[in-house]
Protein backbone atom coordinates (compact mmCIF):
# COMPACT_ATOMS: atom_id res chain seq x y z
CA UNK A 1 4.77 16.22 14.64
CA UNK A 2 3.64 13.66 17.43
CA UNK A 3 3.77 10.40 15.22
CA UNK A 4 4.83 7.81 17.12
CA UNK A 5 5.82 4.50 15.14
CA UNK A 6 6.12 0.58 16.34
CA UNK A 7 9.66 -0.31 15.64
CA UNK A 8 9.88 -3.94 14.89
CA UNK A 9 13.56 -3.44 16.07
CA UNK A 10 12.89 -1.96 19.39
CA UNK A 11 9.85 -4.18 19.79
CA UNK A 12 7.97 -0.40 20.97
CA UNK A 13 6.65 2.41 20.10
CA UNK A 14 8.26 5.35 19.73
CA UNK A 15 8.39 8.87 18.45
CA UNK A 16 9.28 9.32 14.99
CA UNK A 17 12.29 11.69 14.74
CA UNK A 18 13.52 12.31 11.37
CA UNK A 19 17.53 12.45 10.24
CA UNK A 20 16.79 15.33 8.62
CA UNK A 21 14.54 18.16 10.01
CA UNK A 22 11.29 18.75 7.87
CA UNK A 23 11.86 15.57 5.70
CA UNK A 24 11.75 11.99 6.10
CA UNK A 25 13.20 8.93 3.56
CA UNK A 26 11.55 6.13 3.19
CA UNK A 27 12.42 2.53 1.83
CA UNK A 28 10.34 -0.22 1.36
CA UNK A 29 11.30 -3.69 -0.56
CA UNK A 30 9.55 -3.88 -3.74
CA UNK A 31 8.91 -6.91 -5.98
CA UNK A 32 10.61 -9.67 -7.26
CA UNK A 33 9.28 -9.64 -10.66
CA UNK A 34 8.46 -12.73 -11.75
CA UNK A 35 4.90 -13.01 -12.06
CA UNK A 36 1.97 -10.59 -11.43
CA UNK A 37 0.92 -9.06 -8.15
CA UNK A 38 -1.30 -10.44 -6.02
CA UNK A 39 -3.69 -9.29 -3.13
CA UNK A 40 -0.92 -10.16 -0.44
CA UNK A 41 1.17 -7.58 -2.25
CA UNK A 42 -1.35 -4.76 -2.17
CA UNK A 43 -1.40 -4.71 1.33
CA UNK A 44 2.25 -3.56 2.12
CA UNK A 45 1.60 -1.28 -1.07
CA UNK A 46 -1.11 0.62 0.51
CA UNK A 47 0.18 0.49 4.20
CA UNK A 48 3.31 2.23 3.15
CA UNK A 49 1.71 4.40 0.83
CA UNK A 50 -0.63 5.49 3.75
CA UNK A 51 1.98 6.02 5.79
CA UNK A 52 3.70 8.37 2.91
CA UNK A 53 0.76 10.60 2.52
CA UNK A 54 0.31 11.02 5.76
CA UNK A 55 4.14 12.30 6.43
CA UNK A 56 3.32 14.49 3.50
CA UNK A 57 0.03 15.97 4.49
CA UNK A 58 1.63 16.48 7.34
CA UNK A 59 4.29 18.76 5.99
CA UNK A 60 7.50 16.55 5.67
CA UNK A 61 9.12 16.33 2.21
CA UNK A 62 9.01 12.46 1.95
CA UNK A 63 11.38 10.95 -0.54
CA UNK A 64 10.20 7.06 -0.74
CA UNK A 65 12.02 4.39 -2.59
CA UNK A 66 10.68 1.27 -3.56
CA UNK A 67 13.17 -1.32 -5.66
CA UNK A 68 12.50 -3.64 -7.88
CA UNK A 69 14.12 -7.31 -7.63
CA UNK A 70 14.88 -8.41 -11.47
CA UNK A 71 17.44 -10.53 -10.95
CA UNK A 72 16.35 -13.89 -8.97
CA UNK A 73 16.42 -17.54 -8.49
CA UNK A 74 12.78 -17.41 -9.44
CA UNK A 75 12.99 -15.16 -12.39
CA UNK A 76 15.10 -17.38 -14.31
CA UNK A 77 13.38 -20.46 -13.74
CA UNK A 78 10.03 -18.80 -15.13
CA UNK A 79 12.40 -17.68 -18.50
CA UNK A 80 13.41 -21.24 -18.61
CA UNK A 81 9.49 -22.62 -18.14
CA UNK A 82 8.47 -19.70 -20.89
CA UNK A 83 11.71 -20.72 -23.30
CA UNK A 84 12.57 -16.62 -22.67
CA UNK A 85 15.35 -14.90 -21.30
CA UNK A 86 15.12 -13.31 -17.71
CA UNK A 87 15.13 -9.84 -18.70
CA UNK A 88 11.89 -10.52 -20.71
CA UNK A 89 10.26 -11.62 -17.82
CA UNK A 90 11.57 -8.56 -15.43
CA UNK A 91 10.30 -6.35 -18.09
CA UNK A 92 6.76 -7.95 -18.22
CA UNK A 93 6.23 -8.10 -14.84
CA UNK A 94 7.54 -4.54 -13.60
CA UNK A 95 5.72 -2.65 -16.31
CA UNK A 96 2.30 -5.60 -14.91
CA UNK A 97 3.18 -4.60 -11.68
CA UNK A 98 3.60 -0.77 -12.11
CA UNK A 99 0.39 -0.89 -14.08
CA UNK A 100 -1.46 -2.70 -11.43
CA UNK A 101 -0.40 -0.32 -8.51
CA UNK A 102 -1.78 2.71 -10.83
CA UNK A 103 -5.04 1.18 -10.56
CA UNK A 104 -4.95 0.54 -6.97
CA UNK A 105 -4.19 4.43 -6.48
CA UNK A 106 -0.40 3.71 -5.01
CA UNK A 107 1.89 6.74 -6.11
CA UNK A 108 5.16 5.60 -7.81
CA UNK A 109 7.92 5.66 -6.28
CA UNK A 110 9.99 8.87 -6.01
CA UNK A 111 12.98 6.09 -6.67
CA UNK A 112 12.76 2.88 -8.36
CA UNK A 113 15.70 1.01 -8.58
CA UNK A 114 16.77 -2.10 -10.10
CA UNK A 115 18.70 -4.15 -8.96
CA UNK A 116 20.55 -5.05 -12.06
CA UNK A 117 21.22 -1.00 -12.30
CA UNK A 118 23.09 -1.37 -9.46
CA UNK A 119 25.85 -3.84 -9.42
CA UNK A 120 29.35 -1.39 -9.08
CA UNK A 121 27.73 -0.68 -5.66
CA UNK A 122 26.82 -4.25 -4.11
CA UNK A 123 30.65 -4.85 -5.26
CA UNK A 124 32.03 -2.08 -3.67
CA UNK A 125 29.78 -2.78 -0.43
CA UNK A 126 31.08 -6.75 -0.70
CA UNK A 127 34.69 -5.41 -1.04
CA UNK A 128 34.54 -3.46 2.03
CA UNK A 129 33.53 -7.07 3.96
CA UNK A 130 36.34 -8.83 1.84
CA UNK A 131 38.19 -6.38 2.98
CA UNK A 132 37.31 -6.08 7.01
CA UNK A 133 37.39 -10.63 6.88
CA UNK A 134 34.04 -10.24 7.23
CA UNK A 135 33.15 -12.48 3.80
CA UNK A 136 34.92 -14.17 1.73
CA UNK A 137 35.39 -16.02 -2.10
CA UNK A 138 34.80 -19.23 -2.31
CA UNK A 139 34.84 -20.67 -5.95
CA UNK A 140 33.27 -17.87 -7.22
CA UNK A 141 31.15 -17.07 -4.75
CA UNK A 142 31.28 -14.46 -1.73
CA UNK A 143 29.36 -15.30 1.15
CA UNK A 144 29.24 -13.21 4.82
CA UNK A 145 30.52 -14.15 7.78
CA UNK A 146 27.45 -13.87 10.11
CA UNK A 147 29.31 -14.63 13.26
CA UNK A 148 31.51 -11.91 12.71
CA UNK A 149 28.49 -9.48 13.02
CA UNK A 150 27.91 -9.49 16.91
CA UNK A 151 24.55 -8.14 16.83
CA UNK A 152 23.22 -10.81 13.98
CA UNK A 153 19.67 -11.90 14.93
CA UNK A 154 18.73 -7.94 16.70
CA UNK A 155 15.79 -7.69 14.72
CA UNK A 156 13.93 -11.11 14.38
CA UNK A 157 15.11 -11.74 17.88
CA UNK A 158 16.56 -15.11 17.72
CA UNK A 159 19.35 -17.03 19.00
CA UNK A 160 22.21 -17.48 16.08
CA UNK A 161 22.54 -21.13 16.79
CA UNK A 162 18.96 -21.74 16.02
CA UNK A 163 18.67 -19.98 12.57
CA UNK A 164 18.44 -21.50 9.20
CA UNK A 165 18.98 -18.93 5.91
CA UNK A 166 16.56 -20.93 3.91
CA UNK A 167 16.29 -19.40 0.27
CA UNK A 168 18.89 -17.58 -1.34
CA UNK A 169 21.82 -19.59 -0.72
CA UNK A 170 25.10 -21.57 -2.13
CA UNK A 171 26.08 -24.92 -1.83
CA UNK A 172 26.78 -25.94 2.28
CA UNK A 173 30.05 -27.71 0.87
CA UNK A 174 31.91 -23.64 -0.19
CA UNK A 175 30.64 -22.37 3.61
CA UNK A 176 32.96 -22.01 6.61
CA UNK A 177 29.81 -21.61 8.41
CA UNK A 178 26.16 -23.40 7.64
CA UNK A 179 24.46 -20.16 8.67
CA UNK A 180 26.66 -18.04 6.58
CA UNK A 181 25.04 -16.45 3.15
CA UNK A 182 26.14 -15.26 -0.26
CA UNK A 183 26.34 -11.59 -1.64
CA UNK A 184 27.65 -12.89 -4.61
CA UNK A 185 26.72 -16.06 -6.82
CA UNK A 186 29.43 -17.68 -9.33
CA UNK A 187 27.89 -17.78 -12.72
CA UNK A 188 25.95 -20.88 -13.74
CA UNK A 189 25.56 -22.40 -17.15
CA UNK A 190 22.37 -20.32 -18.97
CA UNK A 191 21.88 -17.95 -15.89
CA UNK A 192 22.32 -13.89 -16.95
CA UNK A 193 25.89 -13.20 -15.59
CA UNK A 194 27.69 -9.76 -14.78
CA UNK A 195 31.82 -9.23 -14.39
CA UNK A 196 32.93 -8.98 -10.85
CA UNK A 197 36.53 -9.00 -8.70
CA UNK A 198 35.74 -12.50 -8.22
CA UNK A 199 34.90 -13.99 -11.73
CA UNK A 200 31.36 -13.75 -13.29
CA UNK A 201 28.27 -14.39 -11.34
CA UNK A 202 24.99 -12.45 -9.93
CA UNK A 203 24.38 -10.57 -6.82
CA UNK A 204 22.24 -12.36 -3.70
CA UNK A 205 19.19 -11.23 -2.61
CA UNK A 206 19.86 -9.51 0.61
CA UNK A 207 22.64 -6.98 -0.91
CA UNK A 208 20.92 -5.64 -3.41
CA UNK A 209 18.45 -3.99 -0.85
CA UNK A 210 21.49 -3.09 1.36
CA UNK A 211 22.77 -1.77 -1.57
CA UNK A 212 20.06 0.10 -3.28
CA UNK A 213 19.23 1.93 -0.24
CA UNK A 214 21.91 3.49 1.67
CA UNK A 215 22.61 4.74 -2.38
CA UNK A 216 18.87 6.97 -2.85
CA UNK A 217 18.52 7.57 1.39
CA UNK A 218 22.28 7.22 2.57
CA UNK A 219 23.03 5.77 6.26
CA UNK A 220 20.50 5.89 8.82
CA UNK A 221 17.83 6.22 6.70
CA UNK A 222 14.42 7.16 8.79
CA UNK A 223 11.93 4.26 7.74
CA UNK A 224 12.52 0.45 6.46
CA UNK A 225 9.01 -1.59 5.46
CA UNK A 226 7.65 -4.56 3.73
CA UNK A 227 5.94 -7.28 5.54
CA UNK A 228 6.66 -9.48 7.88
CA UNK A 229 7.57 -12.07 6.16
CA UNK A 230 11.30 -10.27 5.16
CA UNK A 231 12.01 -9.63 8.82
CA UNK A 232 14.16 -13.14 8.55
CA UNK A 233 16.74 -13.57 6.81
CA UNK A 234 16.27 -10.84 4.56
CA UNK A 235 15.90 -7.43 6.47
CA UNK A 236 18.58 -9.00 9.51
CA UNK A 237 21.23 -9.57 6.63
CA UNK A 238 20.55 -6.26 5.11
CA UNK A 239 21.13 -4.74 8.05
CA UNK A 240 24.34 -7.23 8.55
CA UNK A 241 26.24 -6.76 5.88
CA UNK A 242 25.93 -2.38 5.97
CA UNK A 243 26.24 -2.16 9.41
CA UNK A 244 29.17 -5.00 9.69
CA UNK A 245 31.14 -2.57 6.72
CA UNK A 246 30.19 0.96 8.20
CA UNK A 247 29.72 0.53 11.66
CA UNK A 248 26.90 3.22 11.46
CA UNK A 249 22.89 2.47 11.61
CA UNK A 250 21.29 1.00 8.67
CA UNK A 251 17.86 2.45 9.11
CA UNK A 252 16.45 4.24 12.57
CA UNK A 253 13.00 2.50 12.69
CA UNK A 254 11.70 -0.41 10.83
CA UNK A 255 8.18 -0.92 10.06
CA UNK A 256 6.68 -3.89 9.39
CA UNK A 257 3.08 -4.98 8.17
CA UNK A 258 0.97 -8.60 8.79
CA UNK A 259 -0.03 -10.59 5.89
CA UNK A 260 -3.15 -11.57 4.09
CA UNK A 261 -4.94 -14.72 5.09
CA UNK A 262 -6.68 -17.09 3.07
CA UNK A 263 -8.33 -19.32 6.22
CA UNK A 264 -5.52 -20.04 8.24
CA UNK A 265 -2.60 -19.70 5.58
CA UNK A 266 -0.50 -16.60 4.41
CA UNK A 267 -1.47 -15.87 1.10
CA UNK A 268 1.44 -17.27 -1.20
CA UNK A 269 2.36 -17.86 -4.85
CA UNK A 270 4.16 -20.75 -3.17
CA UNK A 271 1.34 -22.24 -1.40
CA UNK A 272 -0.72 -21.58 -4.56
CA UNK A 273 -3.22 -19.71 -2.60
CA UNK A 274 -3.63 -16.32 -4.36
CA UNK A 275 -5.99 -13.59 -5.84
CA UNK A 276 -4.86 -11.92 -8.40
CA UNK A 277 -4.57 -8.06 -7.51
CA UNK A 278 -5.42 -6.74 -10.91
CA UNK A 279 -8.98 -8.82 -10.53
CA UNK A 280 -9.56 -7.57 -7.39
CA UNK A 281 -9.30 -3.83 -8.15
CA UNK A 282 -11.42 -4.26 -11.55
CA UNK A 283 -13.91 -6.50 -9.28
CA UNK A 284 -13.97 -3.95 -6.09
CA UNK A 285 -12.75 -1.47 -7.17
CA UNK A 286 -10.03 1.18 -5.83
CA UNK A 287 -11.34 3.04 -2.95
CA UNK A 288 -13.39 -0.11 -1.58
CA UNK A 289 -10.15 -2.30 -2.05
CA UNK A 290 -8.50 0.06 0.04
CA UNK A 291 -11.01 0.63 2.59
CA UNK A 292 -10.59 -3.36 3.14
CA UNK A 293 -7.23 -3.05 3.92
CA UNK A 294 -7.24 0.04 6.18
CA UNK A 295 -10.22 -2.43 8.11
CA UNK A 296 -7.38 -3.89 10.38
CA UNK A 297 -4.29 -2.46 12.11
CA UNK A 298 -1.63 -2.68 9.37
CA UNK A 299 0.96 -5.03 11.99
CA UNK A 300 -2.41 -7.84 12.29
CA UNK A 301 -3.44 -10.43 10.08
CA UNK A 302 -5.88 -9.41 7.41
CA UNK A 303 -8.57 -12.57 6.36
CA UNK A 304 -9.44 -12.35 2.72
CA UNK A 305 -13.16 -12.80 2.57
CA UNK A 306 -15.96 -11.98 -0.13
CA UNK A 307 -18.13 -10.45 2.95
CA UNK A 308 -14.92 -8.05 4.46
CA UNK A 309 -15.00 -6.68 0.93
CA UNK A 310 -18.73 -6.02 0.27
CA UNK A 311 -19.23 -4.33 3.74
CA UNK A 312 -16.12 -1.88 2.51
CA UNK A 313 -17.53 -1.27 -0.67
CA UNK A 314 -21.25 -0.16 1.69
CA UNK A 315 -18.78 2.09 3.64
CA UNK A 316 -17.50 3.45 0.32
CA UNK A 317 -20.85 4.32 -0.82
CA UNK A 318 -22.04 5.65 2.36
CA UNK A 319 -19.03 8.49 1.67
CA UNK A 320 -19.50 8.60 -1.78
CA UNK A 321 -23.53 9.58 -0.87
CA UNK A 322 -23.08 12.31 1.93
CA UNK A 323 -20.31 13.60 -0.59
CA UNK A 324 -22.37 13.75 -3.26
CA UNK A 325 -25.86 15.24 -1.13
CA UNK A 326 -23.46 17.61 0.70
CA UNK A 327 -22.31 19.22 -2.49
CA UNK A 328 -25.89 19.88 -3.65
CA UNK A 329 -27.08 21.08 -0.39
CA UNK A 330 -24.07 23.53 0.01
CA UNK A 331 -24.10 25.02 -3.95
CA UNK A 332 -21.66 27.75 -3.69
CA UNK A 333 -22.29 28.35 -0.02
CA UNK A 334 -18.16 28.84 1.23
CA UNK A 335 -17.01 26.05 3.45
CA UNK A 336 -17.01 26.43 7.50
CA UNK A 337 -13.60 24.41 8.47
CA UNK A 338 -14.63 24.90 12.06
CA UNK A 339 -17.03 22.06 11.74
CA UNK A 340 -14.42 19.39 10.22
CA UNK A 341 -12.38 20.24 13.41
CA UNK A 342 -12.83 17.90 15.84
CA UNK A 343 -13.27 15.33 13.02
CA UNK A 344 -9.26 16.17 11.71
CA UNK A 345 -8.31 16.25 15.46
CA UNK A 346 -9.46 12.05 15.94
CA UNK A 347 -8.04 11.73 12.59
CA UNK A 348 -4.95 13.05 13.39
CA UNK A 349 -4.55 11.70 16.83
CA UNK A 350 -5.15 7.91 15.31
CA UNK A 351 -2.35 8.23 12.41
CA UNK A 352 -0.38 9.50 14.63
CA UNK A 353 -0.58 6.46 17.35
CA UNK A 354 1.31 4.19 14.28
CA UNK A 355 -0.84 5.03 11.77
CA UNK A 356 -3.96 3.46 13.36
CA UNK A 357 -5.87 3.35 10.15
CA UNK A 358 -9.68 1.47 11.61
CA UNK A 359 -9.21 4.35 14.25
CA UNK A 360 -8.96 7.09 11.25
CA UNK A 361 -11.68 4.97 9.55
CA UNK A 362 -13.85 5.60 12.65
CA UNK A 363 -13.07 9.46 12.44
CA UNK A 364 -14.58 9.20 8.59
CA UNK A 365 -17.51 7.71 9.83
CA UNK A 366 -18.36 10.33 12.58
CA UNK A 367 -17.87 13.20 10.10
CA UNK A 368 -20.38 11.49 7.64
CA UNK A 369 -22.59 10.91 10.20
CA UNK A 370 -22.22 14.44 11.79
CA UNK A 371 -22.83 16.07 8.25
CA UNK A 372 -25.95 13.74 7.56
CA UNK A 373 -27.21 15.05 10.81
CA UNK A 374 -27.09 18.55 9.44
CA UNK A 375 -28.18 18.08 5.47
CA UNK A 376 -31.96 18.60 6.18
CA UNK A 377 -31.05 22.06 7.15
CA UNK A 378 -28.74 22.39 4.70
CA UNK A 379 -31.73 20.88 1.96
CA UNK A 380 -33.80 23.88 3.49
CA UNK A 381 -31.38 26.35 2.71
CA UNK A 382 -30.16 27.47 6.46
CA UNK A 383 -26.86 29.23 5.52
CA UNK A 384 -24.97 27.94 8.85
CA UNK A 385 -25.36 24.46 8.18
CA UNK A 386 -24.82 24.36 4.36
CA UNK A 387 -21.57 25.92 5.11
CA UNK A 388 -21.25 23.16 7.94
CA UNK A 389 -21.92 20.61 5.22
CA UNK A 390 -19.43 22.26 2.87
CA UNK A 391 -16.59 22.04 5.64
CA UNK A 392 -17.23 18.41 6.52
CA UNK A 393 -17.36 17.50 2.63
CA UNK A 394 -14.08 18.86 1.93
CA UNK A 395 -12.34 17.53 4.88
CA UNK A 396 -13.72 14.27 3.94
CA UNK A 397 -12.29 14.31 0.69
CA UNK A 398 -9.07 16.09 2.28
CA UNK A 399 -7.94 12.70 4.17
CA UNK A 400 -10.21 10.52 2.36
CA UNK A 401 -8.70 10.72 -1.46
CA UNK A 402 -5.82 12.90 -0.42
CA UNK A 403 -4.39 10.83 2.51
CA UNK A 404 -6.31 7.64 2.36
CA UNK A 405 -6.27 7.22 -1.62
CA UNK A 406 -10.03 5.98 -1.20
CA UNK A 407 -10.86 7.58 -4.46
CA UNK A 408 -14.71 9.06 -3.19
CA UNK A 409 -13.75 12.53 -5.68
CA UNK A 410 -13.16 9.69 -8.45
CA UNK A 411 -16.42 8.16 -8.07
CA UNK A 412 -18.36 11.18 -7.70
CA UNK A 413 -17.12 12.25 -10.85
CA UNK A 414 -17.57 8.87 -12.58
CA UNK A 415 -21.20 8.70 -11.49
CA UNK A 416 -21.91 12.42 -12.65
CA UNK A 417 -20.88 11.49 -16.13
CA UNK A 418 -23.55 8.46 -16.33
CA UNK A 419 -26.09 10.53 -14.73
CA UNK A 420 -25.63 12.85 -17.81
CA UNK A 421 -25.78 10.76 -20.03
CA UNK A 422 -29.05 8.65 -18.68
CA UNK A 423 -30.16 11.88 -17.38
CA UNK A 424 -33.50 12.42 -20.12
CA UNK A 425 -34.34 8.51 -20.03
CA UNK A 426 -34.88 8.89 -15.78
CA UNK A 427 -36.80 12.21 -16.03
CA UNK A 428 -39.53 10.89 -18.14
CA UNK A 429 -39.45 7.82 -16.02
CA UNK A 430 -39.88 9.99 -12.91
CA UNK A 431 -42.42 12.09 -14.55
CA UNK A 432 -44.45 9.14 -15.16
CA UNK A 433 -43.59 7.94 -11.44
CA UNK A 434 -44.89 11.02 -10.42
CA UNK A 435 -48.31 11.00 -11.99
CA UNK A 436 -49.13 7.50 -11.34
CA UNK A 437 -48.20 8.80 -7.43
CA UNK A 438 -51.14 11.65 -8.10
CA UNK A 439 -53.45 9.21 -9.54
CA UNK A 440 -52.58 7.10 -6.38
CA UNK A 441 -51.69 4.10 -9.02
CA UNK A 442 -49.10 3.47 -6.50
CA UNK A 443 -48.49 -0.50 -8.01
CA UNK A 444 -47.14 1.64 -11.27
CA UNK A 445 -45.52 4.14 -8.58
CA UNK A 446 -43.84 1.54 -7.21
CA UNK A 447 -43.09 -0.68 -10.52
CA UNK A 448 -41.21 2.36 -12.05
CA UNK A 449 -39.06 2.83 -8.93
CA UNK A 450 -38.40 -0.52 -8.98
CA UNK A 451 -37.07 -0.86 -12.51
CA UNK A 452 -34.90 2.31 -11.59
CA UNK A 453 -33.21 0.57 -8.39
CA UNK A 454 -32.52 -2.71 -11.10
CA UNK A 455 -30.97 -0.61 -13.13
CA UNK A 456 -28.82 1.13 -10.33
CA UNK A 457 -30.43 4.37 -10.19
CA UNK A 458 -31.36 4.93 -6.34
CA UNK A 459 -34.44 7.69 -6.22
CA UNK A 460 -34.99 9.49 -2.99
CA UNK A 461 -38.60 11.46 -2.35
CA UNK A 462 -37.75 14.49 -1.08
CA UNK A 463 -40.34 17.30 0.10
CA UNK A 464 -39.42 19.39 -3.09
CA UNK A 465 -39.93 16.47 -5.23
CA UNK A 466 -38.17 12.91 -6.06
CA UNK A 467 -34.12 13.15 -6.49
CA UNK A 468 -31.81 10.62 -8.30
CA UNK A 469 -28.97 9.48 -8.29
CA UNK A 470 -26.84 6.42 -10.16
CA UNK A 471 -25.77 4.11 -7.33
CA UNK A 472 -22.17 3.86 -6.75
CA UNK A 473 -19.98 0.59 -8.61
């Protein structure tokens, strides 16, 4: 295939070339469970599930891996808050946050781990730095030796004497070294605490990842992602500690997406600034949800705004509509791929320059507005172009539910079943519509129509007579 991917590592793009012929592993860092997801969140969740379908539409047999954290800093101070214990509150919040990716049309994970599930192997990884004198046990606590790891700071690009760990660290007093960080935490009174070599405690942050994924992908993995807020400390000390034990590549190319805006702010629990994800896919909806965050390139800032999501949910609908008017006009007339053609070819040539998702948008846009050019002949019953029509439909659902997850099948299907069910109620409404049109009582004409479009019914006059349909939610 000629995908070619930015590598936040190489600072380029370049082809993607995976370990394995005819497959390609994937892993992305999931969440810390500790409360529920919010819009930030869904963005790396439907970048890298993009990027997934697309390897797999393509032909690769993807296996993708996406952790969960449920052992944290955070985690147990929400169990304290809530009087519950920590495991409670990783429960809760990975079945919440499972729940909420269901609804947002992310496939699970072909691999979830947790991180609690896999504590003999952050050991064993920590022993081999014990080990090499590359960390070492300090009261309890094992922390790495970043200076020992030559090529520290490769991937965010900064100088070692400039850096600062931030979260996820011990006491400065047990370090050799300020910028040094633990893989292993001595046990504190009422925190959750496991055995290890070096007395009770909990694992760090960073080795769990480093951990989890060279165990489900091995080394040299083909794809790393999350955003780009984990490119410091988190995804350099992954890559640290497994490439400071193995000497061998931690993953070939890492993948990286912006973050969503509120104003001029990242959207953060800790700033206070979020949107709850499981309100905004039961307020937009799936495919329009989506369609907002395929609206900018996935490594650019993405500004959460009411109007960015209305003009996604009129894009929706304008697929949703040609789908929908295509079908009709092509009955059981067999599809002509020739015409989706050139329309695949622009799709395919944008996902495959990084996954250039407003590019792929565009290519939607041209089919739908190539088949609405041909549905009047199609309407009239022209053979050629209803089996044009047919063609572009199913290539739009092809890469628009299939690779994009925009859901248009879905809401087809939804609005069909409250057409039935309405269906007697709008022909007598239409009926009367119609004779008040031959009486030329067009105020009534016009009245009826009216209270169909309030109630979300959108009526189109046709030369073979007035056709409905419910307007899509």
């Amino acid at each position: 295939m000629a995908l070619v991917l930015y590598d936040t590592l190489r600072r380029e793009k370049a082809a993607f070339e995976p370990r394995e012929e005819g497959k390609a592993s994937i892993y992305v860092c999931g969440p810390t469970v500790q409360a529920d997801a919010h819009v930030g969140h869904g963005r790396a969740a439907v970048v890298f599930d993009v990027l997934r379908r697309y390897l797999a539409w393509s032909g690769l047999e993807v296996t993708f891996v996406q952790n969960v954290t449920d052992v944290d800093d955070k985690i147990i101070l929400r169990a304290r808050r809530e009087r519950t214990s920590p495991s409670i509150i990783a429960t809760r919040y990975t079945r919440a946050w499972n729940r909420t990716m269901d609804a947002l049309g992310v496939s699970p994970p072909d691999v979830q781990p947790l991180a609690t599930g896999h504590l003999l192997q952050m050991q064993e990884l920590i022993q081999t730095l014990i080990d090499q004198d590359k960390a070492y046990e300090r009261g309890g606590n094992v922390l790495f030796r970043v200076r020992t790891f030559q090529e520290y700071g490769k991937l965010s690009r900064r100088q070692i004497d400039d850096m600062q760990q931030g979260d996820d660290i011990v006491d400065a007093d047990v370090k050799d070294d300020p910028l040094d960080f633990a893989m292993w935490k001595a046990a504190k009174q009422g925190e959750p605490a496991w055995p290890s070599p070096w007395g009770p405690g909990r694992p760090g942050w960073h080795i769990e990842c480093s951990a989890m994924a060279t165990t489900h992908l091995g080394a040299e993995f083909d794809i790393h992602g999350g955003g780009l807020d984990l490119v410091f400390p988190h995804h350099e000390n992954e890559i640290a500690q497994h490439e400071a034990a193995h000497g061998t590549t931690f993953a070939r190319t890492w993948v990286h997406n912006g973050m969503v805006q509120m104003g001029d702010d990242k959207m953060s629990k800790s700033i206070g600034n979020v949107v709850s994800l499981e309100e905004a896919v039961n307020e937009w909806g799936q495919g329009p949800l989506r369609l907002w965050y395929l609206s900018a390139h996935h490594r650019s800032p993405l500004i959460f705004e009411s109007d960015r999501l209305r003009d996604a949910t009129i894009v929706h609908r304008r697929f949703v509509t040609f789908l929908r008017s295509a079908r009709r006009a092509a009955g059981d007339m067999g599809a002509d791929p020739e015409a989706a053609a050139p329309h695949l070819d622009a799709f395919r040539s944008a996902m495959d320059d990084d996954v250039n998702a407003p590019q792929a948008l565009a290519a939607l846009h041209e089919l739908v507005t190539d088949g609405n050019e041909r549905l009047s002949k199609a309407e009239a019953g022209h053979d050629d172009a209803r089996a044009a029509v047919a063609g572009l439909a199913d290539a739009l659902v092809e890469i628009g539910d299939r690779v994009l997850g925009l859901a248009l099948t879905a809401a087809l299907e939804d609005a069909a079943t409250r057409e039935q069910q309405i269906a007697p109620l709008v022909a007598q409404l239409l009926e009367q519509r119609a004779a008040a049109r031959r009486d030329k009582d067009f105020a009534t004409a016009d009245a009826i129509r009216d209270q169909l479009s309030s109630a979300g019914i959108v009526v189109e006059d046709r030369p073979g007579g007035a056709r409905w349909h419910v307007e899509e939610t």
